[in-house]
Every structure is written in structure tokens, then in C-alpha cells.
N, C-alpha and C. Protein backbone atom coordinates (compact mmCIF):
# COMPACT_ATOMS: atom_id res chain seq x y z
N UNK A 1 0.86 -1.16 0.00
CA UNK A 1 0.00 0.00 0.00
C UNK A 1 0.90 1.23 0.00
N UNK A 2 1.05 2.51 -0.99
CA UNK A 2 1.32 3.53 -0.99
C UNK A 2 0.53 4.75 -0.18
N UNK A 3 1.65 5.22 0.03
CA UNK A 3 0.66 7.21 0.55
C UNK A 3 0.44 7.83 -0.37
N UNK A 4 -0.72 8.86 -0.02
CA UNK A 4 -0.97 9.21 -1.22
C UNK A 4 -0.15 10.31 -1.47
N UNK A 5 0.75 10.54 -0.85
CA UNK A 5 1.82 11.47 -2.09
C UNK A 5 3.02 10.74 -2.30
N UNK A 6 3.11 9.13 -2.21
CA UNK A 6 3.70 8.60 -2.71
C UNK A 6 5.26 8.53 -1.77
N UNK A 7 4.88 9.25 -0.56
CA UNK A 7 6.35 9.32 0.15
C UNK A 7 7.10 7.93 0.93
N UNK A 8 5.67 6.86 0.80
CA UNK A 8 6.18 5.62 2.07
C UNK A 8 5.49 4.41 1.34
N UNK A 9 5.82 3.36 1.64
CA UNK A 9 4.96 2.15 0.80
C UNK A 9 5.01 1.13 2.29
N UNK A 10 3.82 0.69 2.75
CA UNK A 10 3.99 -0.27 3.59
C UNK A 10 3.66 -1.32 3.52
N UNK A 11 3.84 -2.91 3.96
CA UNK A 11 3.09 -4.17 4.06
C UNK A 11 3.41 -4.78 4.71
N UNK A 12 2.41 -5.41 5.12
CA UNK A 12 2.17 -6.41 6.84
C UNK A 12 2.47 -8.30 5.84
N UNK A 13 2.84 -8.94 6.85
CA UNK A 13 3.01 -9.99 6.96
C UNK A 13 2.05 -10.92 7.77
N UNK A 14 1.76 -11.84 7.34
CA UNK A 14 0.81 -13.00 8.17
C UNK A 14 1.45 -13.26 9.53
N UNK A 15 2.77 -12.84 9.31
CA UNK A 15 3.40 -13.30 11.10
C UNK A 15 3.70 -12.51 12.06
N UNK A 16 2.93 -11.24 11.57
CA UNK A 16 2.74 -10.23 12.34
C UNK A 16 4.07 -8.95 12.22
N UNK A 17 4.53 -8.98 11.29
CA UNK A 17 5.41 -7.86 10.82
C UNK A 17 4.63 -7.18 10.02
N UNK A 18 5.10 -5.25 10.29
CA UNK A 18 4.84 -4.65 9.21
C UNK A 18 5.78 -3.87 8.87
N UNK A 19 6.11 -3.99 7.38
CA UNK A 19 7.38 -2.53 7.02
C UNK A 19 6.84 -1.86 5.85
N UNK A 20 7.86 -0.59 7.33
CA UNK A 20 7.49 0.47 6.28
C UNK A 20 8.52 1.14 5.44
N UNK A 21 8.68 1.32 4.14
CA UNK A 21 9.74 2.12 3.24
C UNK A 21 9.46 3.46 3.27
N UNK A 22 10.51 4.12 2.92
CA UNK A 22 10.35 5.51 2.92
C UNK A 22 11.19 5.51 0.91
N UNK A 23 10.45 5.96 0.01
CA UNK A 23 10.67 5.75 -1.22
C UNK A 23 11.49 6.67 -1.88
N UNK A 24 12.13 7.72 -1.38
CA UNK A 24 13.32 8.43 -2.14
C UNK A 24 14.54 8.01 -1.53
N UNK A 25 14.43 6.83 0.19
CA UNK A 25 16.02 6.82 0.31
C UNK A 25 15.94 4.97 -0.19
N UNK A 26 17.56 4.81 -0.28
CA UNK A 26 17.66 3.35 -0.42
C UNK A 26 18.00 2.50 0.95
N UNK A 27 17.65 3.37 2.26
CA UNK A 27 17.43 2.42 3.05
C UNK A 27 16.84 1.53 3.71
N UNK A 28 16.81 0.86 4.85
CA UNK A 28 16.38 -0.48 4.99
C UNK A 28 15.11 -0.32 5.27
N UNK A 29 14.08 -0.91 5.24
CA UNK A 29 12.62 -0.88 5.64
C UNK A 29 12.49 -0.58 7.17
N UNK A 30 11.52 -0.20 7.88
CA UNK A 30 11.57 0.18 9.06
C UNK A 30 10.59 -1.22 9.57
N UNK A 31 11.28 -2.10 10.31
CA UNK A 31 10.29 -3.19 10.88
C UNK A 31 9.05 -2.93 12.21
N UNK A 32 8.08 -3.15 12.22
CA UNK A 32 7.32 -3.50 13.56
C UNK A 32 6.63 -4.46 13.45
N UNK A 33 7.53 -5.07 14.93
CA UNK A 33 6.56 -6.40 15.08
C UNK A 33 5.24 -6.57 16.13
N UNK A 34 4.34 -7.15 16.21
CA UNK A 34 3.44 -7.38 17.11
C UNK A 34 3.08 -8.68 17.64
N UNK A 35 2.34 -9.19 18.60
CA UNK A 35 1.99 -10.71 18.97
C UNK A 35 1.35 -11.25 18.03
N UNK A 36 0.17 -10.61 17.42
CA UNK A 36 -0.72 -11.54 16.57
C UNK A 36 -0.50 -10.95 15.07
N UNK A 37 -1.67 -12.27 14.23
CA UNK A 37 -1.28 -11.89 12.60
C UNK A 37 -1.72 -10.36 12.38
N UNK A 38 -1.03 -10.15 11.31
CA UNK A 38 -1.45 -8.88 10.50
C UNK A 38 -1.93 -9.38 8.99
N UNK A 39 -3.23 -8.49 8.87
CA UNK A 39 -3.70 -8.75 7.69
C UNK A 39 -4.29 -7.68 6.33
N UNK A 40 -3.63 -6.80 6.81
CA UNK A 40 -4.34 -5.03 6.09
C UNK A 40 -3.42 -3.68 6.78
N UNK A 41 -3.71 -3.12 5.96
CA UNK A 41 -2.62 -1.83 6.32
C UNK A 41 -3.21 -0.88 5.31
N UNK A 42 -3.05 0.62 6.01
CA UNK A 42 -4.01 1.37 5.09
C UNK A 42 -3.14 2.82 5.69
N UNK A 43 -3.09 3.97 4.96
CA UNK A 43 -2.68 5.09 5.73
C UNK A 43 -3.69 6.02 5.27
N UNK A 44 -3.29 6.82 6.73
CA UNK A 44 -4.19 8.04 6.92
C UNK A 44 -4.56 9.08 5.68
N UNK A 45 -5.43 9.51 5.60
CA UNK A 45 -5.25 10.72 4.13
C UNK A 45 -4.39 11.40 4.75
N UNK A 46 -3.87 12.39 5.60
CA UNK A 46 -2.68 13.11 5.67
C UNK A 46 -1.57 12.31 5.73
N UNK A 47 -1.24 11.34 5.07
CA UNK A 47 -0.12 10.60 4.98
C UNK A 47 0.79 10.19 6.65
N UNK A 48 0.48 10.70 7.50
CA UNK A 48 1.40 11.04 8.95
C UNK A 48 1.39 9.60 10.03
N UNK A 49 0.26 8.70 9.36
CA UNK A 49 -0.18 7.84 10.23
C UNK A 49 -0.36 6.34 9.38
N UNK A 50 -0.39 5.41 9.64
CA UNK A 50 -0.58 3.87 9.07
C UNK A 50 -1.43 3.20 10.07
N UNK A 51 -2.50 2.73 9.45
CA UNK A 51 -3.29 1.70 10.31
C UNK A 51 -3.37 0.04 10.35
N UNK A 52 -2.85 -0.89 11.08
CA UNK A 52 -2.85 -2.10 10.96
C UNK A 52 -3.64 -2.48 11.34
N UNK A 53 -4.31 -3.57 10.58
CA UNK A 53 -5.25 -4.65 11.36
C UNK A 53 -5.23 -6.59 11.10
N UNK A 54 -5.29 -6.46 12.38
CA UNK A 54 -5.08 -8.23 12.30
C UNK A 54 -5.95 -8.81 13.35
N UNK A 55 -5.52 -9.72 13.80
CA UNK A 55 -6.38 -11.14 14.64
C UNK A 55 -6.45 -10.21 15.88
N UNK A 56 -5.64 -8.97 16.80
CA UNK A 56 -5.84 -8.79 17.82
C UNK A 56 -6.70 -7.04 17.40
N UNK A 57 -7.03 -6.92 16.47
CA UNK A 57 -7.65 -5.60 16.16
C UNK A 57 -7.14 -4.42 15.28
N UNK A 58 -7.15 -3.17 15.71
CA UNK A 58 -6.82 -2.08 14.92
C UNK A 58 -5.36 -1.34 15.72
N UNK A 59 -3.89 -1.25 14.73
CA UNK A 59 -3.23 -1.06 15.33
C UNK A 59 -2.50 0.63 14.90
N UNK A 60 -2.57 1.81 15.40
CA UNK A 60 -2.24 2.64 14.83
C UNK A 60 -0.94 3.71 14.82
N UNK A 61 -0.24 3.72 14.16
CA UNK A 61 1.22 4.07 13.96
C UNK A 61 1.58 5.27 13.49
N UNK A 62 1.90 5.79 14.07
CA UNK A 62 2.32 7.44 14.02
C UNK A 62 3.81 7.54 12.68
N UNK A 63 3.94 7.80 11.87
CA UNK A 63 5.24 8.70 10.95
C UNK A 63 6.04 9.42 11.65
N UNK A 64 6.84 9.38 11.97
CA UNK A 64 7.86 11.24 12.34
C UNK A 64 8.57 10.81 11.04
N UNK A 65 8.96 12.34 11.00
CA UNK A 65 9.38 12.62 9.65
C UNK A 65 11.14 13.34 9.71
């Protein structure tokens, strides 16, 4: 899933990882892990925030920039 100005691309894993890229540098993905699966990932319209959801609910993740 992209932001919509295209600044970050994120995706969750069934084993409960989600990373996030930041798309103008070539560095490493930013990992977070949690206890249960992840199954969806969506970001905020102001781009600032990412929402996960999996088996234990809605998980929500702040950007600093």
C-alpha cells in the first residue's frame, strides 16, 4: 500500500510484521513487530499515520518525519 503522495509504501506480513519504506532513500525498511497476525494496512489521508489490522484488532502508527 502507498501514501498518497507517494512518500512511504507499507506491508504487513501474516506473522505479524509490518514494514514500512520511505521511497526516495535506499534504506532499509523500518520493521514493527506485534503478537498476533497482521492482515491489512491502510494510511491516513494526511499521509502522517498507518493503520494495521489483524487477529488482535486495529493497530495505529504514528510517521515522524
Amino acid at each position: 500500500m502507498g501514501s498518497g503522495d507517494g512518500s512511504h509504501l507499507v506491508a504487513v506480513t501474516m506473522e505479524g510484521s509490518a514494514l514500512l519504506w520511505v521511497t526516495a532513500s535506499e534504506a532499509e525498511p523500518c520493521w514493527l513487530r506485534v503478537d498476533n497476525l497482521l492482515s491489512s494496512c491502510a494510511f491516513h489521508p494526511h499521509d502522517d499515520r498507518v493503520v494495521l489490522g489483524g487477529s488482535a484488532g486495529l493497530y495505529l502508527c504514528e510517521i515522524s518525519r
